[in-house]
PDB file of N, CA and C in Angstrom:
ATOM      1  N   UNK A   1     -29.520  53.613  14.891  1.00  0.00           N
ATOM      2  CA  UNK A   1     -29.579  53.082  13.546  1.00  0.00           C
ATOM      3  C   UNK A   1     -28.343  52.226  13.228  1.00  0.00           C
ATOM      4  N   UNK A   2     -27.400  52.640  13.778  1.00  0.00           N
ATOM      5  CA  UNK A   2     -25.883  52.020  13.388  1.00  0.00           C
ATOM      6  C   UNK A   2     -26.047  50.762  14.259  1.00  0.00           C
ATOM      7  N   UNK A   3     -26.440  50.841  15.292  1.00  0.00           N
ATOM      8  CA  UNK A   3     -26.803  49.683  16.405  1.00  0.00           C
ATOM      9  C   UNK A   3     -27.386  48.206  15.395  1.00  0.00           C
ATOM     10  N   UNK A   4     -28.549  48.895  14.953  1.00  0.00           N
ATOM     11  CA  UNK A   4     -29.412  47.900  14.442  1.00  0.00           C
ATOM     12  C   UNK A   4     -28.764  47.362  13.065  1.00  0.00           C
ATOM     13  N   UNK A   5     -27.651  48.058  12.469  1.00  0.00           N
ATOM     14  CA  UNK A   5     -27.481  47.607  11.760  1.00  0.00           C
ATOM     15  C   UNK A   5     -25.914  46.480  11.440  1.00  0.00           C
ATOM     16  N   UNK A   6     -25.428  46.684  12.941  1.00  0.00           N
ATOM     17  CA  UNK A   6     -24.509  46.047  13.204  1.00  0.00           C
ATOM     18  C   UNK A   6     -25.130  44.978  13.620  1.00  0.00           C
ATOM     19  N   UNK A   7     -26.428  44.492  14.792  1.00  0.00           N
ATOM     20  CA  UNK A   7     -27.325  43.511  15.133  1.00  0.00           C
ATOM     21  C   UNK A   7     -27.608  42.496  13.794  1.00  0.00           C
ATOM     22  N   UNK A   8     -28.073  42.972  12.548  1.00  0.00           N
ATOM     23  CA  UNK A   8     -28.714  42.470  11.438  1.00  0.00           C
ATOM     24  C   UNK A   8     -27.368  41.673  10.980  1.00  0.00           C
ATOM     25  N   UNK A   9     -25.983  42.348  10.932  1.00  0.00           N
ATOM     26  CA  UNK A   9     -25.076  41.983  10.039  1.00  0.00           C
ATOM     27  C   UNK A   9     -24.049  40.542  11.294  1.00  0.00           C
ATOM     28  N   UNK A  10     -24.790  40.764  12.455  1.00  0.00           N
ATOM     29  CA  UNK A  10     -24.044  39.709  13.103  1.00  0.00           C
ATOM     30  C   UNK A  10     -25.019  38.770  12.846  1.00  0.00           C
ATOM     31  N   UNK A  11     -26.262  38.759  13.215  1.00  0.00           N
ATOM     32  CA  UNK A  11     -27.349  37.541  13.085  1.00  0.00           C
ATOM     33  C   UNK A  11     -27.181  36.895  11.078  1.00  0.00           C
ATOM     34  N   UNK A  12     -26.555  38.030  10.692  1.00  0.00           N
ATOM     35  CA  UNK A  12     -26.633  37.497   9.193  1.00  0.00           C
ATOM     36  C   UNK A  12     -25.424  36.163   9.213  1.00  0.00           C
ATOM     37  N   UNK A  13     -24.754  36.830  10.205  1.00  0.00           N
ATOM     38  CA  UNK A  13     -23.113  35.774   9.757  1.00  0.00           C
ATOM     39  C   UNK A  13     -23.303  35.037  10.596  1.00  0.00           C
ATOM     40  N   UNK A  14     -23.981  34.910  11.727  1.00  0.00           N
ATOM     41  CA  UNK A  14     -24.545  33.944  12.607  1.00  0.00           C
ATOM     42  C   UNK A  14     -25.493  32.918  11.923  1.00  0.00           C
ATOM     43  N   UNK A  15     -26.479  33.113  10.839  1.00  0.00           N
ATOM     44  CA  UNK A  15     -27.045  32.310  10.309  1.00  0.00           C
ATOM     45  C   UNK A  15     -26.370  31.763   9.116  1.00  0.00           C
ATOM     46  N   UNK A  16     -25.707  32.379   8.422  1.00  0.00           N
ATOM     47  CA  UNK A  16     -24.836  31.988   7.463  1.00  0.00           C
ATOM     48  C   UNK A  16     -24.073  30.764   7.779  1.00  0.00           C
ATOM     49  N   UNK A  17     -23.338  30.625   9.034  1.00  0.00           N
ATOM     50  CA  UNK A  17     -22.475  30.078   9.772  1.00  0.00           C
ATOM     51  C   UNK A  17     -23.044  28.524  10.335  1.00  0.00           C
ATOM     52  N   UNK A  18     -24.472  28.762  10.823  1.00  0.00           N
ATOM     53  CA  UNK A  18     -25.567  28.103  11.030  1.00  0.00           C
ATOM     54  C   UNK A  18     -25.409  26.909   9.981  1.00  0.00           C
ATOM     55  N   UNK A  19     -25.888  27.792   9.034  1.00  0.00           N
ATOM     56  CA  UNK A  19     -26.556  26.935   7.595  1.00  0.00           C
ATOM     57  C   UNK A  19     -25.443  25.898   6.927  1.00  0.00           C
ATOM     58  N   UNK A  20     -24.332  26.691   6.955  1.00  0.00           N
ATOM     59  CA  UNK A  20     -22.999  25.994   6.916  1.00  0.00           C
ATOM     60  C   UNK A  20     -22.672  24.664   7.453  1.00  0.00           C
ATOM     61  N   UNK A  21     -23.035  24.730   8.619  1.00  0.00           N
ATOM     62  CA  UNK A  21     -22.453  24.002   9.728  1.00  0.00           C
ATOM     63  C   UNK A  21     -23.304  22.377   9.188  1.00  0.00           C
ATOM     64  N   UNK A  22     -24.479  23.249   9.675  1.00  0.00           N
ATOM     65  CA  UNK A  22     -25.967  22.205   9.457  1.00  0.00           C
ATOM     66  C   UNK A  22     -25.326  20.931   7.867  1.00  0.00           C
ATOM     67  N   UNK A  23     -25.197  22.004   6.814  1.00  0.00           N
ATOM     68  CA  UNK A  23     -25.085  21.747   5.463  1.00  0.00           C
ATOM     69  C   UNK A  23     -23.765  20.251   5.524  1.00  0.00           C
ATOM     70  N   UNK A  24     -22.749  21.297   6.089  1.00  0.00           N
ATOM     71  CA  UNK A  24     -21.818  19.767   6.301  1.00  0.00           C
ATOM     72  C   UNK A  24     -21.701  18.587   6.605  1.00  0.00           C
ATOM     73  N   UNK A  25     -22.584  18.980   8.149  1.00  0.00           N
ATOM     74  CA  UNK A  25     -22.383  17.882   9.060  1.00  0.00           C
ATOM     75  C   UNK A  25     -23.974  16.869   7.931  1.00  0.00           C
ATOM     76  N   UNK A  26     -24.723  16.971   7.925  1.00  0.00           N
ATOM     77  CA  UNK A  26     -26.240  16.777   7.364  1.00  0.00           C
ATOM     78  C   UNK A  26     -26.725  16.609   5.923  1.00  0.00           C
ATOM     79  N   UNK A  27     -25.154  17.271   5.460  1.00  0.00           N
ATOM     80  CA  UNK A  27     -25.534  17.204   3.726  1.00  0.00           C
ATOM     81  C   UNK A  27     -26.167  15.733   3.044  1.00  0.00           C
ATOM     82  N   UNK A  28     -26.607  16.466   1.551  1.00  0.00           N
ATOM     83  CA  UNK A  28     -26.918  15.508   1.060  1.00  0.00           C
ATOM     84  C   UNK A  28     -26.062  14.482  -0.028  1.00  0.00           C
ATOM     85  N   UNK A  29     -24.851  15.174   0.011  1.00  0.00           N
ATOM     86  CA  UNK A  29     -23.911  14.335  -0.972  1.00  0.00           C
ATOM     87  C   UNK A  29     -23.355  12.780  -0.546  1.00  0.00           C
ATOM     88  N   UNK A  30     -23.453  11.994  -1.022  1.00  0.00           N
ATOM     89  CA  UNK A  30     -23.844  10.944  -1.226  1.00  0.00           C
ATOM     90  C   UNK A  30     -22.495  10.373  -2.182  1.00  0.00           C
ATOM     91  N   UNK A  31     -21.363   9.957  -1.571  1.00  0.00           N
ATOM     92  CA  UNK A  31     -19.758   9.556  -2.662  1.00  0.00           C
ATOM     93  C   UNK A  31     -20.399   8.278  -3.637  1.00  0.00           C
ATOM     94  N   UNK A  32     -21.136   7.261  -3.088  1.00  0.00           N
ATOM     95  CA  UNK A  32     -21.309   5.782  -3.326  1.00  0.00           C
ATOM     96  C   UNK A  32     -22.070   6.272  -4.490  1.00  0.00           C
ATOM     97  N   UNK A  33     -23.130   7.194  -4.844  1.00  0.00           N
ATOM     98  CA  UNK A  33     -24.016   7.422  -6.061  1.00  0.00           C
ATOM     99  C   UNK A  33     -23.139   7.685  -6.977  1.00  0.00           C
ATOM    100  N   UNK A  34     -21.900   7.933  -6.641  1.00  0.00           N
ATOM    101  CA  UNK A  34     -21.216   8.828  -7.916  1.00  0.00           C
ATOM    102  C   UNK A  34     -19.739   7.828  -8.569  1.00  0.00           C
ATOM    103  N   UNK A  35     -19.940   6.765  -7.721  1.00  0.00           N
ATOM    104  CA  UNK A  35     -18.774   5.654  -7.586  1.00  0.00           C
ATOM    105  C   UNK A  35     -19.557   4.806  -9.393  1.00  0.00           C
ATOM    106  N   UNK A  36     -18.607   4.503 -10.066  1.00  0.00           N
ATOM    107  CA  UNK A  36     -18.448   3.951 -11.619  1.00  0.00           C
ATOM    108  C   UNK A  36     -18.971   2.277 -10.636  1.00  0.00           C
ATOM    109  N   UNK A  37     -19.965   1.801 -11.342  1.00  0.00           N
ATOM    110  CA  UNK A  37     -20.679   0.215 -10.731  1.00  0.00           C
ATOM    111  C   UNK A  37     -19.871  -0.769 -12.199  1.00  0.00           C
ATOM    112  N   UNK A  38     -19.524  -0.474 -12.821  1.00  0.00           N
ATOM    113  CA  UNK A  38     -18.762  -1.916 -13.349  1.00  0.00           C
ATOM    114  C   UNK A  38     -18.614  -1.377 -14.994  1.00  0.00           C
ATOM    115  N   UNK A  39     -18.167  -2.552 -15.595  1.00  0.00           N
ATOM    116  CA  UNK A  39     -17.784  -1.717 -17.356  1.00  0.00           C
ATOM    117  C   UNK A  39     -18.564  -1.212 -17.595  1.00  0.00           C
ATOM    118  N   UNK A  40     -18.352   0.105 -19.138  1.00  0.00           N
ATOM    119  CA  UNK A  40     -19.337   0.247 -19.135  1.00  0.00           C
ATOM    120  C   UNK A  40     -19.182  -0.073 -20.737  1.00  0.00           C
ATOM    121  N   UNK A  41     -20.488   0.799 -21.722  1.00  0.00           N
ATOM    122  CA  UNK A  41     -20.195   0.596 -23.162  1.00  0.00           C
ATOM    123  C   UNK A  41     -19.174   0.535 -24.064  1.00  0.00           C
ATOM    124  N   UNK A  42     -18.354   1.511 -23.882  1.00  0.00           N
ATOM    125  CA  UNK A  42     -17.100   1.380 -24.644  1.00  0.00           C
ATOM    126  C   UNK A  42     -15.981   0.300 -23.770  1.00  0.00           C
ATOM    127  N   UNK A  43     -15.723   0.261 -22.850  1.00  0.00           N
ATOM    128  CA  UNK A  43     -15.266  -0.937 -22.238  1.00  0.00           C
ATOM    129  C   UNK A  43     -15.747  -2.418 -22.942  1.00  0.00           C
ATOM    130  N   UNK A  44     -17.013  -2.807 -23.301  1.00  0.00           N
ATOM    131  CA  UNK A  44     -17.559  -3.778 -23.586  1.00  0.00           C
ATOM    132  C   UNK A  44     -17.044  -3.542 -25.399  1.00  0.00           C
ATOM    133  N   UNK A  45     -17.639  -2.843 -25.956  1.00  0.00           N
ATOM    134  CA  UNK A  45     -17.011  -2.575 -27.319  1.00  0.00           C
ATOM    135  C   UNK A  45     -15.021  -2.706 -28.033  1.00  0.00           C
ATOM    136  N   UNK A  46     -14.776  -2.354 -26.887  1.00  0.00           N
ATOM    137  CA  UNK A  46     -13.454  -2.399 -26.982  1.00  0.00           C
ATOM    138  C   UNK A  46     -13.147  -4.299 -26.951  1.00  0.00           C
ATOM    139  N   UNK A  47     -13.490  -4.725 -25.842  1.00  0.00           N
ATOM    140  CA  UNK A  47     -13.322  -6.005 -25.853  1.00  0.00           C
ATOM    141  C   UNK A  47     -14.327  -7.254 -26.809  1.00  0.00           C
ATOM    142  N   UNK A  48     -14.927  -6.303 -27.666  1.00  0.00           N
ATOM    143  CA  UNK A  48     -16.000  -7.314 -28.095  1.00  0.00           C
ATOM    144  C   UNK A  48     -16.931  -8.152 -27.450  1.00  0.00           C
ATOM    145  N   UNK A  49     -17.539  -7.074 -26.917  1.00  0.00           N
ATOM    146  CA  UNK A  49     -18.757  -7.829 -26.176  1.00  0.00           C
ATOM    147  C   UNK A  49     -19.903  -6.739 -26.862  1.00  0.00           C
ATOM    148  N   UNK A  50     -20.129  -7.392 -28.115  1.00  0.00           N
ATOM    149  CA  UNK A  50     -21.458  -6.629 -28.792  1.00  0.00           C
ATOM    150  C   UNK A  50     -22.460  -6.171 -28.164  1.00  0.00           C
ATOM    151  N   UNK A  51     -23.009  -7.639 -27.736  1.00  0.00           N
ATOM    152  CA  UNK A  51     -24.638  -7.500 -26.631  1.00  0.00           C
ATOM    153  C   UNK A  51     -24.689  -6.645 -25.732  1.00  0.00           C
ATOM    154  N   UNK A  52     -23.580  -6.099 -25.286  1.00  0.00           N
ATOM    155  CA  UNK A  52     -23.887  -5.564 -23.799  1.00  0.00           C
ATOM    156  C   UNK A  52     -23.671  -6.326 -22.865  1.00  0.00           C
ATOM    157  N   UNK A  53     -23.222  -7.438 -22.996  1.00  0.00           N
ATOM    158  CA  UNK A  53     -23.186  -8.807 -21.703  1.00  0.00           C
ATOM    159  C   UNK A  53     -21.561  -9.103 -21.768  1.00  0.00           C
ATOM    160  N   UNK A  54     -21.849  -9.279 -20.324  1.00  0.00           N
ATOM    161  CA  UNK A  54     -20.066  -9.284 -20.049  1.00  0.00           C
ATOM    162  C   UNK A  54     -20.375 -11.024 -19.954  1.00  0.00           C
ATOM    163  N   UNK A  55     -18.640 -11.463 -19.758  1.00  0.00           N
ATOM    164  CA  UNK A  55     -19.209 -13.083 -19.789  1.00  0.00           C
ATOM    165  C   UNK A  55     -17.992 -13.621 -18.495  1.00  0.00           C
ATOM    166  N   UNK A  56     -18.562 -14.271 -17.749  1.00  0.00           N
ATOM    167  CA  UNK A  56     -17.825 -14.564 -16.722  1.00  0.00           C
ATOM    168  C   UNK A  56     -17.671 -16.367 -16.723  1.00  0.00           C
ATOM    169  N   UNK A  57     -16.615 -16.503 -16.337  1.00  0.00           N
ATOM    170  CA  UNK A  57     -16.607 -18.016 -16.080  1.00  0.00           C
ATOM    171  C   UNK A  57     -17.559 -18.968 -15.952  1.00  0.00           C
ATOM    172  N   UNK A  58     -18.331 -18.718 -15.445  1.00  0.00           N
ATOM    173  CA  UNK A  58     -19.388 -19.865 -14.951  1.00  0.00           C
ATOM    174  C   UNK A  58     -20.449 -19.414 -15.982  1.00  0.00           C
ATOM    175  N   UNK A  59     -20.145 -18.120 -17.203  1.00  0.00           N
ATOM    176  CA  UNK A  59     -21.490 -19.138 -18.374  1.00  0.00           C
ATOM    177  C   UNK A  59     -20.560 -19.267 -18.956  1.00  0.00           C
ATOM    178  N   UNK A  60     -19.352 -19.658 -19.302  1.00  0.00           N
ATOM    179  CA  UNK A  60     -18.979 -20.699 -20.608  1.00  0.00           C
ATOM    180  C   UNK A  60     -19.249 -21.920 -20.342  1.00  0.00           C
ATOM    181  N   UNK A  61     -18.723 -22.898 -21.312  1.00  0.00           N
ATOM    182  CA  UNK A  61     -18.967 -23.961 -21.207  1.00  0.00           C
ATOM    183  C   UNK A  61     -17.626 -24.661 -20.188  1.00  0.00           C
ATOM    184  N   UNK A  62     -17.601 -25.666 -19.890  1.00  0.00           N
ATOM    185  CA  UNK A  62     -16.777 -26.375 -19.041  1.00  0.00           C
ATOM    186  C   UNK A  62     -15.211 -26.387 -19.725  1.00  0.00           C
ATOM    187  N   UNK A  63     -15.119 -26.797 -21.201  1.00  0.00           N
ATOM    188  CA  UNK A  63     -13.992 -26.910 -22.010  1.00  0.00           C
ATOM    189  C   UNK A  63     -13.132 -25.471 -21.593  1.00  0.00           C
ATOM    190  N   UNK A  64     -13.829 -24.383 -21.977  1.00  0.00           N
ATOM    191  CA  UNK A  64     -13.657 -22.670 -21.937  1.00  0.00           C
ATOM    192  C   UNK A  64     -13.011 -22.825 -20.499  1.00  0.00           C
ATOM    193  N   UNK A  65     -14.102 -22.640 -19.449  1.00  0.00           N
ATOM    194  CA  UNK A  65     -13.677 -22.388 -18.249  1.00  0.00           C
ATOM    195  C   UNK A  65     -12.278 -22.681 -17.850  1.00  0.00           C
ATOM    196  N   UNK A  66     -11.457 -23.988 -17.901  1.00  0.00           N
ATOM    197  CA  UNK A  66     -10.857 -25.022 -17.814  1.00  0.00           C
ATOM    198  C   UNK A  66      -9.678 -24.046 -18.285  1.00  0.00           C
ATOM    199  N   UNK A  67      -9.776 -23.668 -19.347  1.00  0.00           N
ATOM    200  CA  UNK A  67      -8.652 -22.975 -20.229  1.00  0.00           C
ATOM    201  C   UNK A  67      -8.228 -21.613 -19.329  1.00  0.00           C
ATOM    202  N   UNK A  68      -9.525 -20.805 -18.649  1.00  0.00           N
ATOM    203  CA  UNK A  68      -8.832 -19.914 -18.335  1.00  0.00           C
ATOM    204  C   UNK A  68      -7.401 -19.541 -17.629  1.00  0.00           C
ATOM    205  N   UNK A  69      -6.946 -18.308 -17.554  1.00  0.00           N
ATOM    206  CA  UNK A  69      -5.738 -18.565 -16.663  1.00  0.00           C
ATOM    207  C   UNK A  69      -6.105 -18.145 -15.271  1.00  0.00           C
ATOM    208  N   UNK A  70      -5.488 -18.968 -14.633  1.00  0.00           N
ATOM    209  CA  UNK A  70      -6.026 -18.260 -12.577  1.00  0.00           C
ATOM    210  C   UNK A  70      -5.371 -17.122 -12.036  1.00  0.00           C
TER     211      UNK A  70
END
Protein backbone atom coordinates (compact mmCIF):
# COMPACT_ATOMS: atom_id res chain seq x y z
CA UNK A 1 0.00 0.00 0.00
CA UNK A 2 2.85 2.41 0.95
CA UNK A 3 4.48 1.22 -2.42
CA UNK A 4 1.57 2.36 -4.43
CA UNK A 5 1.35 5.26 -2.84
CA UNK A 6 4.76 6.52 -3.19
CA UNK A 7 4.32 5.31 -7.24
CA UNK A 8 1.08 7.79 -7.48
CA UNK A 9 3.00 10.70 -5.67
CA UNK A 10 6.12 10.35 -8.08
CA UNK A 11 3.99 10.05 -11.40
CA UNK A 12 2.04 13.08 -9.76
CA UNK A 13 5.33 15.28 -9.68
CA UNK A 14 6.39 13.68 -12.82
CA UNK A 15 3.32 15.02 -14.55
CA UNK A 16 3.21 18.18 -12.79
CA UNK A 17 6.78 18.75 -14.01
CA UNK A 18 5.60 17.56 -17.51
CA UNK A 19 2.86 20.12 -17.75
CA UNK A 20 5.25 22.76 -16.60
CA UNK A 21 7.79 22.19 -18.91
CA UNK A 22 5.29 21.76 -21.94
CA UNK A 23 3.47 25.17 -20.53
CA UNK A 24 6.79 27.22 -20.88
CA UNK A 25 8.45 26.11 -23.62
CA UNK A 26 4.66 26.11 -25.76
CA UNK A 27 2.78 28.70 -23.84
CA UNK A 28 0.32 30.85 -24.96
CA UNK A 29 1.47 34.29 -23.79
CA UNK A 30 1.93 36.39 -26.43
CA UNK A 31 4.31 40.05 -25.12
CA UNK A 32 3.36 41.90 -28.70
CA UNK A 33 -0.70 41.61 -27.72
CA UNK A 34 -0.03 43.40 -24.61
CA UNK A 35 2.55 46.07 -26.14
CA UNK A 36 0.50 49.95 -25.99
CA UNK A 37 0.02 50.40 -30.39
CA UNK A 38 0.14 54.28 -30.31
CA UNK A 39 -1.72 57.38 -28.32
CA UNK A 40 -4.36 56.78 -26.85
CA UNK A 41 -7.64 58.96 -25.60
CA UNK A 42 -6.40 60.97 -22.99
CA UNK A 43 -3.10 61.46 -24.82
CA UNK A 44 -5.20 62.92 -27.75
CA UNK A 45 -7.38 65.07 -25.24
CA UNK A 46 -4.53 66.38 -23.53
CA UNK A 47 -3.10 67.68 -26.78
CA UNK A 48 -6.32 68.72 -28.34
CA UNK A 49 -7.07 66.42 -30.73
CA UNK A 50 -10.97 66.30 -30.14
CA UNK A 51 -11.83 63.83 -33.09
CA UNK A 52 -9.78 61.14 -32.13
CA UNK A 53 -7.36 61.84 -35.15
CA UNK A 54 -3.89 62.41 -34.62
CA UNK A 55 -2.44 64.75 -37.38
CA UNK A 56 0.81 64.11 -38.98
CA UNK A 57 2.72 66.17 -41.42
CA UNK A 58 1.67 65.14 -44.63
CA UNK A 59 -2.22 66.11 -43.86
CA UNK A 60 -1.51 69.68 -43.18
CA UNK A 61 -1.33 71.93 -45.61
CA UNK A 62 2.10 72.80 -47.27
CA UNK A 63 2.38 76.43 -45.37
CA UNK A 64 1.96 74.16 -41.80
CA UNK A 65 4.26 71.46 -42.84
CA UNK A 66 7.10 73.94 -43.79
CA UNK A 67 6.86 75.47 -40.25
CA UNK A 68 7.42 72.37 -38.50
CA UNK A 69 10.58 71.90 -36.51
CA UNK A 70 12.93 68.78 -37.80
Amino acid sequence: MANNRKTLAIGAAFSELWRSLVNDLFGSYRPERHYMRGPGPKWRAKRGYADGTTRTAAALPLRQRDALPI
